[in-house]
Protein backbone atom coordinates (compact mmCIF):
# COMPACT_ATOMS: atom_id res chain seq x y z
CA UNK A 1 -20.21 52.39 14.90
CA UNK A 2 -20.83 51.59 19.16
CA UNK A 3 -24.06 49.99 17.62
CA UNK A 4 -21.61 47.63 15.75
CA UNK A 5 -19.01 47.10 17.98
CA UNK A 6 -21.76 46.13 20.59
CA UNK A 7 -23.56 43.74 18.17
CA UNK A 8 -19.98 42.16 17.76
CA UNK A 9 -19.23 41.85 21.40
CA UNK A 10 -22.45 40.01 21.80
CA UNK A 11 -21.67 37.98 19.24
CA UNK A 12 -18.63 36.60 20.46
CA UNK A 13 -20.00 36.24 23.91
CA UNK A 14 -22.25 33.98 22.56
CA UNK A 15 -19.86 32.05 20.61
CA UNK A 16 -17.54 31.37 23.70
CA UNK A 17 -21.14 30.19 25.79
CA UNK A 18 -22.12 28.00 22.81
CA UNK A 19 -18.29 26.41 23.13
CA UNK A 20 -18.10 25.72 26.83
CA UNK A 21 -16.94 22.47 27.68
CA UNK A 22 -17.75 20.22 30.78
CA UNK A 23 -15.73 17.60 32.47
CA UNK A 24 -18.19 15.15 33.39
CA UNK A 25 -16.63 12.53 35.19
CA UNK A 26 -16.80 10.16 38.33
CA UNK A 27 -15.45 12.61 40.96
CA UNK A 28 -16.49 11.20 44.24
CA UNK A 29 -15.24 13.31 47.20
CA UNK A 30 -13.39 10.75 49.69
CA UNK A 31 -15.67 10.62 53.27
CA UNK A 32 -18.68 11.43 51.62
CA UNK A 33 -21.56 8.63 51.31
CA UNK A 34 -24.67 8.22 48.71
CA UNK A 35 -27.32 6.00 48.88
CA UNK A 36 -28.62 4.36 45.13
CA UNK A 37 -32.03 3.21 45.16
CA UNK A 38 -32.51 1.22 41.83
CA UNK A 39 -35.55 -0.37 40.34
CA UNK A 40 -36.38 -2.69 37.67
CA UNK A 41 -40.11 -3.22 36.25
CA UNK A 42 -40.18 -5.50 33.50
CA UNK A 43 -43.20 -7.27 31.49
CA UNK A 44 -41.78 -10.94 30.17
CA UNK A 45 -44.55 -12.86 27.23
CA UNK A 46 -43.02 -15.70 26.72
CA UNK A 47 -44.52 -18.76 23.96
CA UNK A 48 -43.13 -22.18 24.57
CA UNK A 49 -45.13 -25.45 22.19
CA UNK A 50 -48.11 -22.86 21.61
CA UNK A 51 -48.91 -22.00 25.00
CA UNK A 52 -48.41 -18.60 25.91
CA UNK A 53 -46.17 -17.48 29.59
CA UNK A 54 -46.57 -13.91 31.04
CA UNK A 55 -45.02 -12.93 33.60
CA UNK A 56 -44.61 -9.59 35.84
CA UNK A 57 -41.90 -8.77 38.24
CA UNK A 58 -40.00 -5.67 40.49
CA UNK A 59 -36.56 -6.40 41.29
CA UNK A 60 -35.34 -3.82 43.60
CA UNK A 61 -31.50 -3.24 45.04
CA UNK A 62 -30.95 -0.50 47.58
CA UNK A 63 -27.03 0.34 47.82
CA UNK A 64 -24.64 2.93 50.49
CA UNK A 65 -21.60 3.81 48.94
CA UNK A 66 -19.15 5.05 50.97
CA UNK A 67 -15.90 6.87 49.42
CA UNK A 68 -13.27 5.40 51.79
CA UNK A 69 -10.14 6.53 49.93
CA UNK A 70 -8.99 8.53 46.40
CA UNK A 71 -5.70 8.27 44.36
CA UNK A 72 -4.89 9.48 41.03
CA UNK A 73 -8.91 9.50 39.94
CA UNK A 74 -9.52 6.24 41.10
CA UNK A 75 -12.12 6.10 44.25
CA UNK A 76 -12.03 3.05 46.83
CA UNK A 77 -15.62 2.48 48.03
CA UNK A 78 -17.35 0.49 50.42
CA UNK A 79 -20.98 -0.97 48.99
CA UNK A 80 -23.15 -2.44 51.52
CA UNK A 81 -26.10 -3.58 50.88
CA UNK A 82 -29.47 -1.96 52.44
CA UNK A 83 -32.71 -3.87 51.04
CA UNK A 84 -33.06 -6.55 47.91
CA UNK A 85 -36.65 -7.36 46.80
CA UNK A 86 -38.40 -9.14 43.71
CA UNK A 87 -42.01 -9.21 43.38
CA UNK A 88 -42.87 -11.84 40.77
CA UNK A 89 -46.26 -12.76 39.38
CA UNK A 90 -46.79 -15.78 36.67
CA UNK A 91 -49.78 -18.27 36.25
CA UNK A 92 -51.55 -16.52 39.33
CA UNK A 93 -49.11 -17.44 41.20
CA UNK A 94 -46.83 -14.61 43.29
CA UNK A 95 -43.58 -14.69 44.51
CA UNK A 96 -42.42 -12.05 47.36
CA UNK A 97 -38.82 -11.91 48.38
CA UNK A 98 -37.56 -8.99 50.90
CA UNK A 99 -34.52 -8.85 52.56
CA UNK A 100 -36.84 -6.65 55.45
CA UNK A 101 -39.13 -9.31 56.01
CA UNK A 102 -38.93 -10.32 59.70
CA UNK A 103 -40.42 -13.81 59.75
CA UNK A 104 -37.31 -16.06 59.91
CA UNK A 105 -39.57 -19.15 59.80
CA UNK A 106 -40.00 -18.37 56.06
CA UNK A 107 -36.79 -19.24 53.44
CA UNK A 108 -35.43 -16.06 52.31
CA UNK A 109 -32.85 -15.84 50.34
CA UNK A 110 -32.36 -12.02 50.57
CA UNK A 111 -32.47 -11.95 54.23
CA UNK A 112 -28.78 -12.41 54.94
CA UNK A 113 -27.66 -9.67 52.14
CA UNK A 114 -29.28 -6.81 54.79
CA UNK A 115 -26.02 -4.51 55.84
CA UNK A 116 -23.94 -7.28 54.23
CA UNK A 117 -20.38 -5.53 51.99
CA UNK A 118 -18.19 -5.66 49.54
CA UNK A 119 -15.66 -3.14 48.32
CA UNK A 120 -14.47 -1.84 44.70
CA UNK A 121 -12.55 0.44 42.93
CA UNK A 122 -13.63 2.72 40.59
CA UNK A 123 -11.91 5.03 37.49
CA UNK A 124 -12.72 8.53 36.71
CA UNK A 125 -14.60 6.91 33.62
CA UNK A 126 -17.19 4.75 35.98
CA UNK A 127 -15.44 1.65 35.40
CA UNK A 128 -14.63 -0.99 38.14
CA UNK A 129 -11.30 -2.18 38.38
CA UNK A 130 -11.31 -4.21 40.86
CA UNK A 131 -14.25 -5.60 43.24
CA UNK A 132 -12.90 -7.33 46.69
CA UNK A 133 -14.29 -9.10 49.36
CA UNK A 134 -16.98 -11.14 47.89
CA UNK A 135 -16.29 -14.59 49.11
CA UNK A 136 -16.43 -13.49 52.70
CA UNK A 137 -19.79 -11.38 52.41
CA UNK A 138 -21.10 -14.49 50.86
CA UNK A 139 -20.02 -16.62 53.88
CA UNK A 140 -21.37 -14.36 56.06
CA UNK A 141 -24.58 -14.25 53.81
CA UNK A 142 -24.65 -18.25 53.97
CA UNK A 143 -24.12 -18.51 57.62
CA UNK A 144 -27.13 -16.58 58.35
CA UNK A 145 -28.91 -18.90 56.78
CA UNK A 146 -27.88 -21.90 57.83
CA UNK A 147 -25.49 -23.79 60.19
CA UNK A 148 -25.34 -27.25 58.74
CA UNK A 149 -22.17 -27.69 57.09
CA UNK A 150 -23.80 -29.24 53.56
CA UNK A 151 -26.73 -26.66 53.49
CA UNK A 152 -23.55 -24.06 54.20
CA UNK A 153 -21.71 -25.26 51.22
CA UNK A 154 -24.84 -25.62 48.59
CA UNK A 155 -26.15 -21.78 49.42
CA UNK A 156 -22.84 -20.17 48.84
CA UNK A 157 -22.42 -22.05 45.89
CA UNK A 158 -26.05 -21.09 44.47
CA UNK A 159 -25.40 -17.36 45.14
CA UNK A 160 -22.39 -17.53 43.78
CA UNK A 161 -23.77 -17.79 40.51
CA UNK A 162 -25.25 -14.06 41.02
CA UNK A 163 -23.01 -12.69 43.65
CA UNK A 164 -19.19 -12.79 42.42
CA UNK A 165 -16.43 -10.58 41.64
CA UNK A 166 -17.61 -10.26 37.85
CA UNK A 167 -20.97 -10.21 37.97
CA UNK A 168 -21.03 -7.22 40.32
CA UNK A 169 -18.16 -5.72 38.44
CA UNK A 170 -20.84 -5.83 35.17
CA UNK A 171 -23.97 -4.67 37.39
CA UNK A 172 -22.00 -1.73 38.37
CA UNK A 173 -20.38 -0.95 35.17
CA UNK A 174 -23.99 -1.26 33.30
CA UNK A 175 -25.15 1.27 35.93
CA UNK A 176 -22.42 4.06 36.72
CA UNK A 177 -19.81 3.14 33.67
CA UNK A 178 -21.37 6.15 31.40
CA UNK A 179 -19.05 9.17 30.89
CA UNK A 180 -16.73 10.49 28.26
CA UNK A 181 -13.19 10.16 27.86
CA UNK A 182 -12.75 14.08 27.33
CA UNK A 183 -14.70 17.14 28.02
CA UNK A 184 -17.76 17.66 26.29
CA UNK A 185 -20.07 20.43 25.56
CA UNK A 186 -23.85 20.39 25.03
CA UNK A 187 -24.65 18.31 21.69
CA UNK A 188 -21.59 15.98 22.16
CA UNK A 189 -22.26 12.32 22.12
CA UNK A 190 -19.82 9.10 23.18
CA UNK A 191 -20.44 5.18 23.12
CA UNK A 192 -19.75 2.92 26.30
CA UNK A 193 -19.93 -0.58 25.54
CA UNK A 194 -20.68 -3.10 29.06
CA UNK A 195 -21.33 -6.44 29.70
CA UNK A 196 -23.89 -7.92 32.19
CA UNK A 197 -24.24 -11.62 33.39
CA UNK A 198 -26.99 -12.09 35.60
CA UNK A 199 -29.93 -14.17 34.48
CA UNK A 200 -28.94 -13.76 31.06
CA UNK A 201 -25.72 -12.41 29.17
CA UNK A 202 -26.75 -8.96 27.80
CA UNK A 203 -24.41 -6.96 25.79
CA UNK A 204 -24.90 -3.53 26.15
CA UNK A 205 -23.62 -0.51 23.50
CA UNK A 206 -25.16 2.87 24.48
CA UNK A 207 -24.69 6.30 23.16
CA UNK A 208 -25.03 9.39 25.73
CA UNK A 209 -25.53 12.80 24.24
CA UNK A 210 -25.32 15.91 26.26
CA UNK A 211 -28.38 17.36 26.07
CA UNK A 212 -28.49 20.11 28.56
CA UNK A 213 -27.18 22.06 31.69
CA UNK A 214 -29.06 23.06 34.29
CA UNK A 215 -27.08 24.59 37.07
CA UNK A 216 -25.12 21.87 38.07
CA UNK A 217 -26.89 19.10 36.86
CA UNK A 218 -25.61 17.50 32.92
CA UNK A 219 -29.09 15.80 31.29
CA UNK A 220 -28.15 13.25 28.83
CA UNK A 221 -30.29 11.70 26.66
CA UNK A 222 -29.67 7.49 26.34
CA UNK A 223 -29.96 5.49 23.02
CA UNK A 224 -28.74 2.19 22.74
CA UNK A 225 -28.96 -1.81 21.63
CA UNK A 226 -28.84 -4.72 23.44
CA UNK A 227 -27.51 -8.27 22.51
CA UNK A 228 -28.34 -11.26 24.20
CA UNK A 229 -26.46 -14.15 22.56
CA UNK A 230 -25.21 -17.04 23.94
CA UNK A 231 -25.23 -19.85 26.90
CA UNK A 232 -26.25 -19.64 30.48
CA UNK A 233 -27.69 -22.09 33.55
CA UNK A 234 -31.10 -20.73 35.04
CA UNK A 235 -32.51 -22.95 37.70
CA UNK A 236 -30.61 -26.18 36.64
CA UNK A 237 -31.42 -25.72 33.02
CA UNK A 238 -29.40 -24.75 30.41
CA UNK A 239 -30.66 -21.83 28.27
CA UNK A 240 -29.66 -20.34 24.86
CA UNK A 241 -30.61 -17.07 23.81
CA UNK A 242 -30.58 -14.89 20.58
CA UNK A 243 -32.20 -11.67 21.55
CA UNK A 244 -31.87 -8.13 20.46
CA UNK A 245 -33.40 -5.10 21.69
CA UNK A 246 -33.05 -1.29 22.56
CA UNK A 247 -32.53 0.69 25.96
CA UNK A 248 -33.36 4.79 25.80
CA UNK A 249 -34.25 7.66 28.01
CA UNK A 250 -32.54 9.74 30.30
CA UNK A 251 -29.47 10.32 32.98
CA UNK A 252 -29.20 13.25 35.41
CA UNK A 253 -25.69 13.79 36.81
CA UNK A 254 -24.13 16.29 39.29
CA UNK A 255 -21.67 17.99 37.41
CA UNK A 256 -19.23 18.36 40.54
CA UNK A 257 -18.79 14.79 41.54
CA UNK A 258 -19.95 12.67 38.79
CA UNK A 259 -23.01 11.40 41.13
CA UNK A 260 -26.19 9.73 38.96
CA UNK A 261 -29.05 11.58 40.77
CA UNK A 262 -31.98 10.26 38.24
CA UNK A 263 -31.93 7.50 35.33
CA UNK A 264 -35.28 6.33 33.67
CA UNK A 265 -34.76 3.98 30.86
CA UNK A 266 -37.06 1.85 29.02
CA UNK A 267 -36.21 -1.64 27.73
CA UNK A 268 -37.05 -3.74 25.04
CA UNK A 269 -35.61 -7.36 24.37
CA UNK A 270 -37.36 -10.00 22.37
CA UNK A 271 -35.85 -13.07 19.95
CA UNK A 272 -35.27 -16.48 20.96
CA UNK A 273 -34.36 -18.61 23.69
CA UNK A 274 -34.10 -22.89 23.63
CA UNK A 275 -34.55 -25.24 27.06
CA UNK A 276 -34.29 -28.50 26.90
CA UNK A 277 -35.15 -28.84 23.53
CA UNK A 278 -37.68 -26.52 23.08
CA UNK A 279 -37.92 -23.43 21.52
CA UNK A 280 -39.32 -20.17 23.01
CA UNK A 281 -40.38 -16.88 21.70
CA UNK A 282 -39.11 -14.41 23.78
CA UNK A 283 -40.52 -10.65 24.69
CA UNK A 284 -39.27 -8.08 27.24
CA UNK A 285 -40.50 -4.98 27.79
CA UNK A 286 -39.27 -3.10 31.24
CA UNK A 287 -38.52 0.29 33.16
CA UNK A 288 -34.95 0.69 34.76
CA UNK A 289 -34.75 3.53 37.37
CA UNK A 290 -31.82 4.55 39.71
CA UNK A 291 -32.32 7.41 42.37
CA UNK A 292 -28.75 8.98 44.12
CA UNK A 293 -28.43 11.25 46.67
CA UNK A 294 -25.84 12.11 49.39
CA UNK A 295 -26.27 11.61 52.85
CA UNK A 296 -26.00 14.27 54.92
């Protein structure tokens, strides 16, 4: 008889373990600050009239957050930018942009982003309601660059393009927009749907499973499509895409504040795109990382 009564103790000790829940949600604690370190390697083939394209390219963004103020979930934080870089290579020909490089004799568009800020607000779920002060990090940005008044006017409105409210509300939300709308436990999966505009509209609808717990870190395994469909402007020319593709891998996040500490994803996009008339076949295949950590 204690033989069975142990057996079914044990038993339901394990049933309320297999059941535990977890809130996993964006928790930031107000005066605390992270830095983000995020990196994208990608491998573009591209076929335009027969002749094949291939191109190779880093595009790194180093961010601070800091958690200025909370209310009712929602976390006001200042993002300032540390370092931008791209490394592109096409044709033999390479491209280097860094917003560290010292030589101001060389045009770099990067260089006046170094330290420059904008601030958002953020919902327990990761998404951004509301992203402020754009316009006047971007006329800060341009008069680094340039005092002539024309020159002023012509770089604001080219990084404009890239660097406005809803752009960076999609970059962020593609990034830190990932957790459920109720607790979870370990083999629960949700769907986030987000939007990015930057080169290229990409529709994103990925589904995050709970895969493990280890101590206070929540590993969730990523699966996901991607749809690129529709009309943009890319160096004065106006593109049309029809891609599809996949995103998958992996998201660590501290448990207690909601923090991404380690992503690794893998990319694939390929289709269609038409330029002036021409019609391009159309292969991406890339590595997205993102680092977090606290500063102490």
């Amino acid at each position: 008889m204690k033989i069975i009564i142990t057996l079914l103790c044990s038993l339901a000790s394990f049933g309320v373990w297999a059941q535990k829940t977890y809130s996993l949600k964006q928790n930031y604690p107000t005066g605390n600050k992270y830095d983000f370190s995020f990196v994208s390697d990608q491998i573009i083939n591209q076929k335009i009239s027969g002749q094949s394209i291939n191109l190779t390219q880093t595009i790194g963004t180093d961010y601070t957050f800091d958690i200025t103020e909370g209310h009712n979930g929602d976390k006001d934080i200042k993002v300032t930018y540390n370092r931008l870089f791209m490394k592109s290579t096409a044709m033999g020909n390479t491209m280097n942009l860094d917003s560290d490089e010292a030589d101001s004799t060389k045009k770099n568009p990067f260089a006046g982003l170094k330290g420059a800020s904008f601030y958002m607000t953020v919902a327990s779920n990761g998404g951004v309601k509301t992203v402020a002060g754009i316009d006047k990090m971007l006329d800060n940005v341009a008069g680094k660059m340039t005092s002539d008044t024309a020159k002023l006017k012509a770089v604001k409105n080219a990084m404009s393009k890239q660097f406005n409210a809803e752009a960076v509300k999609q970059t962020m939300e593609s990034s830190f927009k990932i957790y459920p709308e109720k607790p979870i436990k370990i083999g629960d999966s949700w769907t986030v749907d987000t939007k990015l505009q930057m080169s290229m509209p990409i529709e994103t609808i990925t589904q995050y499973t709970l895969k493990e717990v280890n101590g206070n870190t929540a590993i969730l395994s990523v699966k996901g499509n991607l749809i690129s469909k529709g009309n943009f402007d890319a160096m004065n020319n106006h593109m049309e895409t029809d891609l599809k593709g996949t995103n998958s891998g992996e998201v660590a996040v501290d448990l207690k504040t909601g923090i991404v500490l380690n992503s690794h994803l893998r990319i694939e996009l390929y289709g269609k795109m038409k330029s002036m008339g021409q019609d391009i076949d159309f292969e991406m295949q890339g590595i997205n990382k993102i680092v977090g950590k606290e500063i102490k």
